[in-house]
N, C-alpha and C. Protein backbone atom coordinates (compact mmCIF):
# COMPACT_ATOMS: atom_id res chain seq x y z
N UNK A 1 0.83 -1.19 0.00
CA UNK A 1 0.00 0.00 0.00
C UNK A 1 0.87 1.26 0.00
N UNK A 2 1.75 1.16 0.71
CA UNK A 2 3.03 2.64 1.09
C UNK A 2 3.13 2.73 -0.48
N UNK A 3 4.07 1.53 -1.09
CA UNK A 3 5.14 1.77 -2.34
C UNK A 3 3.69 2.41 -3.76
N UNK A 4 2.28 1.85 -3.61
CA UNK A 4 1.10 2.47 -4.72
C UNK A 4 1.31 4.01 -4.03
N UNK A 5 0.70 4.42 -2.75
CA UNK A 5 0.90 6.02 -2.74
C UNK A 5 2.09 6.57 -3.23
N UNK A 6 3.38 6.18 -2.78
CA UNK A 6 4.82 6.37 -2.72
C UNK A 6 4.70 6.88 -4.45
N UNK A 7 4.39 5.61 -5.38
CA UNK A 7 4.41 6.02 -6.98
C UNK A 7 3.70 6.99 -6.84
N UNK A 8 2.00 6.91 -6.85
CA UNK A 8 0.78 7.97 -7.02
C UNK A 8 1.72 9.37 -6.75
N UNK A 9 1.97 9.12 -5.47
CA UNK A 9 2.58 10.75 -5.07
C UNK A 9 3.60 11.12 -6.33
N UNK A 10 4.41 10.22 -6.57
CA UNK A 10 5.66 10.75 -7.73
C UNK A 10 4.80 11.20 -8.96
N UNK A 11 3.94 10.18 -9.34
CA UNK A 11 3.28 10.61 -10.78
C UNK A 11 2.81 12.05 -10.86
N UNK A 12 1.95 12.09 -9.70
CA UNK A 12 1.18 13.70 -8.96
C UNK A 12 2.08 15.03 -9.28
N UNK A 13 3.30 14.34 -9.05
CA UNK A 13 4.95 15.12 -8.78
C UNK A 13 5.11 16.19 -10.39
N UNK A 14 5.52 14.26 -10.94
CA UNK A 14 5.88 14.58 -12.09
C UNK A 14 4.91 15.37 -13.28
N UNK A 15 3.52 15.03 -12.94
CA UNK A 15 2.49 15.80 -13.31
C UNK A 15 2.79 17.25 -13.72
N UNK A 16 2.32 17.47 -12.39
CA UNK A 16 2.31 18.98 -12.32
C UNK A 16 3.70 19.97 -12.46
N UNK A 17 4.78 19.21 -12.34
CA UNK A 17 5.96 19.68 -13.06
C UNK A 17 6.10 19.68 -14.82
N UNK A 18 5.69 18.93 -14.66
CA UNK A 18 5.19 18.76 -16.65
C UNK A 18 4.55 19.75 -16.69
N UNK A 19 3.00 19.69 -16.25
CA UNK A 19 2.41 20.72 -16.40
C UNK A 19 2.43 22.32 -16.43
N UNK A 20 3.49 22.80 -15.39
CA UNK A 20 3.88 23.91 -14.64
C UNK A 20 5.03 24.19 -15.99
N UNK A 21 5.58 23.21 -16.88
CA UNK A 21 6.83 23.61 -17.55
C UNK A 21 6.28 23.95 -19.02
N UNK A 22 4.78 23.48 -19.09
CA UNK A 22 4.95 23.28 -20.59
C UNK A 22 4.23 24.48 -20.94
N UNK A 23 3.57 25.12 -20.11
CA UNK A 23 3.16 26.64 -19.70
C UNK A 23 3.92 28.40 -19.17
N UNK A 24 4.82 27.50 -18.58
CA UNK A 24 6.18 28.79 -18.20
C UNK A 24 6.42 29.68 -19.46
N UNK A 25 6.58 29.46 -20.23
CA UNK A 25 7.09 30.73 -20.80
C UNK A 25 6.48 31.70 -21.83
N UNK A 26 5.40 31.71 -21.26
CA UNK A 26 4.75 32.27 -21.87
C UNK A 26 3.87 33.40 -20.49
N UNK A 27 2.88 34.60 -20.33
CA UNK A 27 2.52 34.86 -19.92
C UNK A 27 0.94 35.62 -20.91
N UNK A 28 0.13 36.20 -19.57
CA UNK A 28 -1.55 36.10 -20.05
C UNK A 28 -1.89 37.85 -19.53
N UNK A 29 -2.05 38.31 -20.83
CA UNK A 29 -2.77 39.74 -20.44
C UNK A 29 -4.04 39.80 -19.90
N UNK A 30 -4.19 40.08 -18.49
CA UNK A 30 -5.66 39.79 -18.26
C UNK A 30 -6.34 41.04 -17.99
N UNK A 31 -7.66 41.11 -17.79
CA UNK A 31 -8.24 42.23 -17.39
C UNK A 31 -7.87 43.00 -16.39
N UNK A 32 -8.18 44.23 -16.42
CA UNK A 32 -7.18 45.57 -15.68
C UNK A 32 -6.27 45.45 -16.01
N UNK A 33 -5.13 44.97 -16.56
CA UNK A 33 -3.55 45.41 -16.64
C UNK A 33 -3.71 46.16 -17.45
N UNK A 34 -1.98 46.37 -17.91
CA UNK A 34 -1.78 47.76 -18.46
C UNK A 34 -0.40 47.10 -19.00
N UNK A 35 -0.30 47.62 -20.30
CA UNK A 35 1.01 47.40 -21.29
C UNK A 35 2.16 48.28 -20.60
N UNK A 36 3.26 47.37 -20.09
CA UNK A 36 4.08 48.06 -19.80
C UNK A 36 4.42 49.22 -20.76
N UNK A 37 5.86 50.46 -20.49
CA UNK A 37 6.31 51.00 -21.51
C UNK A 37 7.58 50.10 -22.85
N UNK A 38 7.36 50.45 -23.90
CA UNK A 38 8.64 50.04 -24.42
C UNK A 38 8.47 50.65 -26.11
N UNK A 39 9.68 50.34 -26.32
CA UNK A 39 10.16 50.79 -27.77
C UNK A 39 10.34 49.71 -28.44
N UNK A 40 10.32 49.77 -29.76
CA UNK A 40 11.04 48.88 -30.50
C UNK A 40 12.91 48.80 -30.37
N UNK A 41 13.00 49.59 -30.04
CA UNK A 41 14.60 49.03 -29.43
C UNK A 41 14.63 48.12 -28.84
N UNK A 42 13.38 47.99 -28.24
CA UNK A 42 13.35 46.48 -27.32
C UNK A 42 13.36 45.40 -27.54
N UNK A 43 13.08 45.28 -28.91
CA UNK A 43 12.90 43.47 -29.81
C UNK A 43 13.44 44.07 -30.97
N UNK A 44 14.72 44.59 -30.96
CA UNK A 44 15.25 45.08 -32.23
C UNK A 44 15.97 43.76 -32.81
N UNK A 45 16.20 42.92 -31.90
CA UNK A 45 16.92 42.06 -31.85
C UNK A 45 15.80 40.74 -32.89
N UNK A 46 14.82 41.04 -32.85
CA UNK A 46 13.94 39.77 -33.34
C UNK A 46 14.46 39.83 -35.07
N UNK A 47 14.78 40.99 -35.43
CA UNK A 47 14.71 41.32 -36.92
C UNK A 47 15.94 40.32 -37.47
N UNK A 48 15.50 39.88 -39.02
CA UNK A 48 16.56 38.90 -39.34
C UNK A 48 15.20 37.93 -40.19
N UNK A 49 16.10 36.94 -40.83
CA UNK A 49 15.18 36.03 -41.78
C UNK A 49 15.67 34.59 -40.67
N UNK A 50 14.56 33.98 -40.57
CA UNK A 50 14.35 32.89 -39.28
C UNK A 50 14.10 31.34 -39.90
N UNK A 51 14.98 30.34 -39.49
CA UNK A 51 13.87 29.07 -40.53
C UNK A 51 14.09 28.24 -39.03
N UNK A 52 13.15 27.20 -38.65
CA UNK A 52 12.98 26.23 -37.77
C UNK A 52 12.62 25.11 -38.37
N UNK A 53 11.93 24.21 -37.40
CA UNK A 53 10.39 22.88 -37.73
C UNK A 53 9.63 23.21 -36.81
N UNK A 54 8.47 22.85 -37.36
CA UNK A 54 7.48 22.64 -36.40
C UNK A 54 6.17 22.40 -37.16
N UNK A 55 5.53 21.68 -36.24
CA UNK A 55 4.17 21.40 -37.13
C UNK A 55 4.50 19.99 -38.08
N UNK A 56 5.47 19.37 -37.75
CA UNK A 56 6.04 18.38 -39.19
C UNK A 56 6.67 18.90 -40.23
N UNK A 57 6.65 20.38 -40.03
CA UNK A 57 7.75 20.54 -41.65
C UNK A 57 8.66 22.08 -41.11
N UNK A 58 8.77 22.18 -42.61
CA UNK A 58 10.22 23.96 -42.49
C UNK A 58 8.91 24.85 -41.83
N UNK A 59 9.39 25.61 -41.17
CA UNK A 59 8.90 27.07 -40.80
C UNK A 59 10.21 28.17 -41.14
N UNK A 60 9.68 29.17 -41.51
CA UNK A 60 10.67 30.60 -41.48
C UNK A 60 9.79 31.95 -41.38
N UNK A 61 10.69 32.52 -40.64
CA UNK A 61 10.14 34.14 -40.42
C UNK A 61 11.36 34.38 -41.33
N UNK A 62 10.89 35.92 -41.20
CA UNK A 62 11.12 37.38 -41.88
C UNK A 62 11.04 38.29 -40.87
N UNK A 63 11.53 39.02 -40.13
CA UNK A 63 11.79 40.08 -39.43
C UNK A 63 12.16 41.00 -40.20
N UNK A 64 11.48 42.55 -40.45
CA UNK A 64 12.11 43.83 -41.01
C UNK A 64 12.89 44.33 -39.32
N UNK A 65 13.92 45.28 -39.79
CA UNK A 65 14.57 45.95 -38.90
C UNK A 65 13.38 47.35 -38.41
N UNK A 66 13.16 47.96 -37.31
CA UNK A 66 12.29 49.00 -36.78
C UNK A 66 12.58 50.32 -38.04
N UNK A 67 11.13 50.53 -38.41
CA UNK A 67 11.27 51.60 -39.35
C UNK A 67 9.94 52.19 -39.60
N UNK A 68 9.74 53.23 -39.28
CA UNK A 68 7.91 53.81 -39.23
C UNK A 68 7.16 53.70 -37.76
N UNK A 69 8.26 53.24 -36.53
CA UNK A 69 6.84 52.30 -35.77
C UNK A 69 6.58 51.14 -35.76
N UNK A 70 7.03 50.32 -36.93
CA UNK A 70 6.90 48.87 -36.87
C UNK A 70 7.82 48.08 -37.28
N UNK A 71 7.31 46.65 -36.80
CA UNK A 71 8.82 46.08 -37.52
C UNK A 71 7.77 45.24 -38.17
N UNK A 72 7.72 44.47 -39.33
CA UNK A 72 6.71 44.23 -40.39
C UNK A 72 7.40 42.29 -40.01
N UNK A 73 6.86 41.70 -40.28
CA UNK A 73 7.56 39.85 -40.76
C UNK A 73 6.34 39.00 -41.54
N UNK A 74 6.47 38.03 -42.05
CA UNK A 74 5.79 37.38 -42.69
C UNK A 74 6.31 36.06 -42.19
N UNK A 75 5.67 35.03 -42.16
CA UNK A 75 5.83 33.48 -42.20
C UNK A 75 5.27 32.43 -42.74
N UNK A 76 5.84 31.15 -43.01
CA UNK A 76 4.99 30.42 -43.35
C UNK A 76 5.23 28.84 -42.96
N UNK A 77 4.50 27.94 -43.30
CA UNK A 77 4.98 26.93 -43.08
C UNK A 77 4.64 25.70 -44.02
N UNK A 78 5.69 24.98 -44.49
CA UNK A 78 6.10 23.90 -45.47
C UNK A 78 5.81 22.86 -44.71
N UNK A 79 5.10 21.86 -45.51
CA UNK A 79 4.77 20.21 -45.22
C UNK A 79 5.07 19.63 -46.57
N UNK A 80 5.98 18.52 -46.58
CA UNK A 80 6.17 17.89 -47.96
C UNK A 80 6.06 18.85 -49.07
N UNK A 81 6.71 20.07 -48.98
CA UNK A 81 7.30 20.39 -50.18
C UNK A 81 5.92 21.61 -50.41
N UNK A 82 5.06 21.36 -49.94
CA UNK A 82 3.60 22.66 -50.07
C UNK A 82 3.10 23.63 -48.51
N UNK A 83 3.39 24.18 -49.61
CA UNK A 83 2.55 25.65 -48.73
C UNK A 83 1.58 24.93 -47.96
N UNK A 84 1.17 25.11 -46.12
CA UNK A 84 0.11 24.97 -45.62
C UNK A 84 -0.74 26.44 -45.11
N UNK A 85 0.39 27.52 -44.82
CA UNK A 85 -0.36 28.59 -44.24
C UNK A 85 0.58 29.24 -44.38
N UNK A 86 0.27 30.42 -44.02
CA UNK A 86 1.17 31.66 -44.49
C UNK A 86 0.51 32.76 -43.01
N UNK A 87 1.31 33.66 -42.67
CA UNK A 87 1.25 34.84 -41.28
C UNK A 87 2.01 36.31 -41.89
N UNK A 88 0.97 37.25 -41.68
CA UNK A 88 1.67 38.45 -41.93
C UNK A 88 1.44 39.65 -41.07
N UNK A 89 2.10 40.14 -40.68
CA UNK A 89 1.77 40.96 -39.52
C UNK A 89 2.92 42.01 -39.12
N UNK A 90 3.07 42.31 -37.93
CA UNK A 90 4.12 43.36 -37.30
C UNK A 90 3.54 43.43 -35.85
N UNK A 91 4.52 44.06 -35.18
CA UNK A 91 4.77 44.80 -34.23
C UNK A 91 4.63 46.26 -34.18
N UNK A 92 3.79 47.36 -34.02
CA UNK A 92 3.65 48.16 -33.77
C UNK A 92 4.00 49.09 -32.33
N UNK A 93 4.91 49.98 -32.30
CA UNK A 93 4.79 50.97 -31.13
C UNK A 93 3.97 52.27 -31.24
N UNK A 94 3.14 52.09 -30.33
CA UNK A 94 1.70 53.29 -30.25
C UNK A 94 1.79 53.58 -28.42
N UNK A 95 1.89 54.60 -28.41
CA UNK A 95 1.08 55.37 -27.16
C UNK A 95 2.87 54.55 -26.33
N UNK A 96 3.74 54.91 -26.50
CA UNK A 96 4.78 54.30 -25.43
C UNK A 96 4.59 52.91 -25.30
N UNK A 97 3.82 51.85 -25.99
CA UNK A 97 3.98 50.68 -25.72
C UNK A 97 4.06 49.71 -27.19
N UNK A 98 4.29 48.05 -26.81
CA UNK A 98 3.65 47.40 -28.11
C UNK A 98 2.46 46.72 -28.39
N UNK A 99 2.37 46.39 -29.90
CA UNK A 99 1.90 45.44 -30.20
C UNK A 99 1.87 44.77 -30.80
N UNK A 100 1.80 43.15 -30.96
CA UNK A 100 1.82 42.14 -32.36
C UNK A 100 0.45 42.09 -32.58
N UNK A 101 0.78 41.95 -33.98
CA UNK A 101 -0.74 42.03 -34.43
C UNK A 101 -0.32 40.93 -36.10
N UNK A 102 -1.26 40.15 -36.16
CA UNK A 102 -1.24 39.32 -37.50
C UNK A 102 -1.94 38.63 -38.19
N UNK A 103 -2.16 38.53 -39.21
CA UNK A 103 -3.22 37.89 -39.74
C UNK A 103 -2.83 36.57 -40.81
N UNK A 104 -3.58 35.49 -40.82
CA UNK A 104 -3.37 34.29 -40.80
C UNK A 104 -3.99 34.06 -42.94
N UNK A 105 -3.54 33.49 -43.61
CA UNK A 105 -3.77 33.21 -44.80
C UNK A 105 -3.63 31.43 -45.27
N UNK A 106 -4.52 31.24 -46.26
CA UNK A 106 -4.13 29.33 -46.38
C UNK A 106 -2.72 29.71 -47.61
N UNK A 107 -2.88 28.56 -48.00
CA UNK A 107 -1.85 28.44 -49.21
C UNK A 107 -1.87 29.61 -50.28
N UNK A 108 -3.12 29.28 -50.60
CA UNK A 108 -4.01 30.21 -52.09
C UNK A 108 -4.15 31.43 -51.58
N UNK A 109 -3.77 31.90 -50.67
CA UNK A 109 -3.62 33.67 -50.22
C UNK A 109 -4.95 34.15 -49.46
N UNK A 110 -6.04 32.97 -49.36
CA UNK A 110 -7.22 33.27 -49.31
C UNK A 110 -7.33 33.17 -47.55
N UNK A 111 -7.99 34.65 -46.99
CA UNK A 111 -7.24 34.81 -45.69
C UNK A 111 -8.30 34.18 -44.84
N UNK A 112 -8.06 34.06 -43.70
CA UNK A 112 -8.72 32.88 -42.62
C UNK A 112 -9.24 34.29 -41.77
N UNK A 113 -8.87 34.96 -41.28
CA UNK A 113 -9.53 36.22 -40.48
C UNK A 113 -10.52 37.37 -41.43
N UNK A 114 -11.60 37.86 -40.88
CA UNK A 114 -12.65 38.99 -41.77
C UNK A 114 -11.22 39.68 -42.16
N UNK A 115 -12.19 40.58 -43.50
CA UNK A 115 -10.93 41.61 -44.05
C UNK A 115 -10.48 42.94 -42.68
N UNK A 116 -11.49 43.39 -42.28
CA UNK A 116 -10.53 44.05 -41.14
C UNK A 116 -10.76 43.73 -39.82
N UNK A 117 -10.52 42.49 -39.60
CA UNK A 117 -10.02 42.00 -38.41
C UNK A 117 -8.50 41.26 -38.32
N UNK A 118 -7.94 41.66 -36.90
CA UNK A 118 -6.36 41.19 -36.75
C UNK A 118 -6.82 40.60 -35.72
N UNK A 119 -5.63 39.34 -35.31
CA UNK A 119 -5.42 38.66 -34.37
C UNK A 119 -4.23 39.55 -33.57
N UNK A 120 -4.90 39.80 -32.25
CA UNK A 120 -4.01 40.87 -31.59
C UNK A 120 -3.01 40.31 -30.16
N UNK A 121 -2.19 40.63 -30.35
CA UNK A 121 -1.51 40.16 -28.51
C UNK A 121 -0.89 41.47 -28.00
N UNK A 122 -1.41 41.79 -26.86
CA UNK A 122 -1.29 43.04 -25.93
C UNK A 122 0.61 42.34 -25.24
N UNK A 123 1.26 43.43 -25.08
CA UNK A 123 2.62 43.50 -24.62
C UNK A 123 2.10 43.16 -23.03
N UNK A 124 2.61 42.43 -22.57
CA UNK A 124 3.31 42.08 -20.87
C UNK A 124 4.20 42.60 -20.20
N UNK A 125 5.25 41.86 -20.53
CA UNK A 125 6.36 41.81 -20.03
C UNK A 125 7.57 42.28 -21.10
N UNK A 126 8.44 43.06 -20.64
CA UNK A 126 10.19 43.09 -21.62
C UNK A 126 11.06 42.69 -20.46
N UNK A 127 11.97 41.59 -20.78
CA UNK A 127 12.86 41.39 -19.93
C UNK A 127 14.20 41.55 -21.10
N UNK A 128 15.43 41.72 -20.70
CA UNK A 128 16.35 41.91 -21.92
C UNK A 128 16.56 40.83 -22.65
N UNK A 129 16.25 39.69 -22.82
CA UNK A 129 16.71 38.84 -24.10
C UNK A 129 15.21 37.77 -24.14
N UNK A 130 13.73 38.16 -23.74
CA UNK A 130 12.59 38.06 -23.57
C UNK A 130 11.70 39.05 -23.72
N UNK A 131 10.51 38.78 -24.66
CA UNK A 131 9.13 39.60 -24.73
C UNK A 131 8.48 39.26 -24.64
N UNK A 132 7.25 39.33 -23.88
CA UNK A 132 6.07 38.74 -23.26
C UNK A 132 5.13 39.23 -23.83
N UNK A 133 4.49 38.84 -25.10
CA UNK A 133 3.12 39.14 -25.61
C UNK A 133 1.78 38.52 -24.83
N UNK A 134 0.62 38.42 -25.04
CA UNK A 134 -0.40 37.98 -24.64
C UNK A 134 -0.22 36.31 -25.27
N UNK A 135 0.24 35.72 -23.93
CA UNK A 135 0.22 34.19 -24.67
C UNK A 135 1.27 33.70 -26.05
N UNK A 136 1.92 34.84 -26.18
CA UNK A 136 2.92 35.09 -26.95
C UNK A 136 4.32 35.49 -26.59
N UNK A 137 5.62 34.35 -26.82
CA UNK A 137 7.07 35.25 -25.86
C UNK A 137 8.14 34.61 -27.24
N UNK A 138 8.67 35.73 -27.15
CA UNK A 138 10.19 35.86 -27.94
C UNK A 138 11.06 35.89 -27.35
N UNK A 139 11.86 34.83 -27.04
CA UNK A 139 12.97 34.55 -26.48
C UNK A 139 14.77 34.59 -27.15
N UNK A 140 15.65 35.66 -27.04
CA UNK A 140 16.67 35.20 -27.81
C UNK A 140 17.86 34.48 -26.80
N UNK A 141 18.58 32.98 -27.78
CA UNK A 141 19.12 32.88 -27.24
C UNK A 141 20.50 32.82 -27.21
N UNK A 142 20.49 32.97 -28.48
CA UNK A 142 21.82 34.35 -29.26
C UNK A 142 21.59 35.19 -30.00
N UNK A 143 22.71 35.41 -30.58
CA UNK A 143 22.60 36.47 -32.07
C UNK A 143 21.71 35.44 -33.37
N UNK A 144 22.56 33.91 -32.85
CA UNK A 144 21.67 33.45 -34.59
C UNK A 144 20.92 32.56 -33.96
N UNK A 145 20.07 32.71 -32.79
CA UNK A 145 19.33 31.42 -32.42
C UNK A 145 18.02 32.40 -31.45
N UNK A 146 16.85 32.08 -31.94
CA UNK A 146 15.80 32.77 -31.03
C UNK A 146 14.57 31.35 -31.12
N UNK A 147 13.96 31.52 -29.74
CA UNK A 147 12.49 30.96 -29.54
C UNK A 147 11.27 31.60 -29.84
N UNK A 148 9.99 31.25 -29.89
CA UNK A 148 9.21 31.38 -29.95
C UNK A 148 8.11 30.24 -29.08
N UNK A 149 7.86 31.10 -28.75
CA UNK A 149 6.45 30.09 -27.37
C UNK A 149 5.02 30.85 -27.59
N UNK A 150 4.29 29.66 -28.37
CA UNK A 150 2.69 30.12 -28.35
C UNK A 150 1.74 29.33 -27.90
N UNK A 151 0.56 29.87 -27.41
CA UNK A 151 -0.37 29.47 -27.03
C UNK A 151 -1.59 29.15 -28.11
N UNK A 152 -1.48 27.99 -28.60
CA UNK A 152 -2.42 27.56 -29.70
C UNK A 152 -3.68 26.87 -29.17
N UNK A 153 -4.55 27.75 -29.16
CA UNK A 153 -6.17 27.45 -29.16
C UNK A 153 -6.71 26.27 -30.25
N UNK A 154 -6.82 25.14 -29.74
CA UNK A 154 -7.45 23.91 -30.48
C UNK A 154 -8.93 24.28 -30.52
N UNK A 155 -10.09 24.01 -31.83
CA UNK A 155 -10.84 23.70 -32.11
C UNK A 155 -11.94 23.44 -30.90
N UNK A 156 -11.45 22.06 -29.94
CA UNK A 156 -11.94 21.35 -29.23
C UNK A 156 -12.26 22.10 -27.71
N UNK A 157 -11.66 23.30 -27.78
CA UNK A 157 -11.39 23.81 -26.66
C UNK A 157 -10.09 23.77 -26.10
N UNK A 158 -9.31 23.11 -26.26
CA UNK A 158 -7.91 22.80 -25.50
C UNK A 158 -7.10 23.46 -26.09
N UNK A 159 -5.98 23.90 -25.16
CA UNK A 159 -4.92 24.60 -25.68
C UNK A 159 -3.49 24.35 -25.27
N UNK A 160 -2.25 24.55 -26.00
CA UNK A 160 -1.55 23.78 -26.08
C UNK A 160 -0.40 25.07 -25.83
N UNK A 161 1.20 25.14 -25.13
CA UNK A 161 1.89 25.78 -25.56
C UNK A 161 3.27 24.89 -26.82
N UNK A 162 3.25 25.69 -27.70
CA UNK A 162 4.14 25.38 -29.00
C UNK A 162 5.32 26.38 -29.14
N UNK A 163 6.35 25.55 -29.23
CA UNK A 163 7.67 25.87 -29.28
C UNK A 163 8.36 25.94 -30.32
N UNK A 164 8.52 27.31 -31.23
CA UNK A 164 9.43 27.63 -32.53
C UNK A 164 10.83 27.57 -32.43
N UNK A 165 11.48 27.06 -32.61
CA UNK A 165 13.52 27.20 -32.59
C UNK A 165 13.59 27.24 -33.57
N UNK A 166 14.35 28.61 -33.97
CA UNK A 166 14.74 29.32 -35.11
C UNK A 166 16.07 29.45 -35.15
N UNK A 167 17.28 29.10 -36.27
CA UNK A 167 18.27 29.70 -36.28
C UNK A 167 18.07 30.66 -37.48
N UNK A 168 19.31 31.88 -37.35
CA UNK A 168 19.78 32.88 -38.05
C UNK A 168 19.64 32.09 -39.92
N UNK A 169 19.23 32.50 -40.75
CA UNK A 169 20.13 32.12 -41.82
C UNK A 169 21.10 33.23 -42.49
């Protein structure tokens, strides 16, 4: 009877350490807060052309360098050799703070969001080699190597955090 609790307790353990990890790095804009201050000096560092995996195939960003207020990127992602989706968007600085903002397209250009609606993530957190969007964080962890941690809303209700590793090309 000891050595069944003894496991139970470890599984319980290991659980919620799983659980607690696969959620960390990311953080949640909730009601009442307030966008810290920041500049685009602050994720100047994101800019650069990006390729990873994920999803089963190539992923790559596009980062523009800060110019107007925004820094502009596009992405997409490859499965066996075809286009599955495509992301275009930016980062905007307004009112002393940020924002990502992007909108989602299939293969055929034909876009998945109304024509003027964006998928928006309110700024959190800036830590110096971390940005904390809404459920959204950019992590660098050099000059040619950055993360990406998102919070992907399933269909079903469930949601998942997903992990981009990008090197420099």
């Amino acid at each position: 009877m000891r050595l069944q609790l003894t496991f139970l307790l470890f599984v319980m353990i290991i659980s919620t350490a799983f659980a607690q990890e696969q959620a960390s790095n990311v953080l949640k804009f909730t009601e009442g807060m307030n966008s810290p201050k920041a500049s685009l000096q602050d994720v100047s560092w994101i800019s650069g052309y990006w390729r990873g995996e994920a999803f089963g195939g190539i992923t790559e960003e596009i980062w523009s360098d800060p110019l107007g207020n925004s820094m502009m990127f596009s992405f997409k992602l490859v499965i066996n050799g075809k286009i599955q989706f495509y992301e275009v968007g930016g980062i905007t600085e307004e009112n002393n703070t940020l924002l990502l903002q992007l909108k989602h397209f299939h293969g055929d250009f034909k876009g998945w969001e109304k024509k003027d609606e964006t998928v928006d993530f309110k700024l959190v957190k800036v830590e110096k080699d971390r940005v904390y969007f809404d459920e959204f964080t950019f992590e660098k962890i050099s000059d040619s190597e950055i993360n990406l941690y998102v919070v992907v809303h399933n269909k079903d209700g469930s949601s998942e955090e997903v992990k981009f590793n990008y090197k420099r090309r």
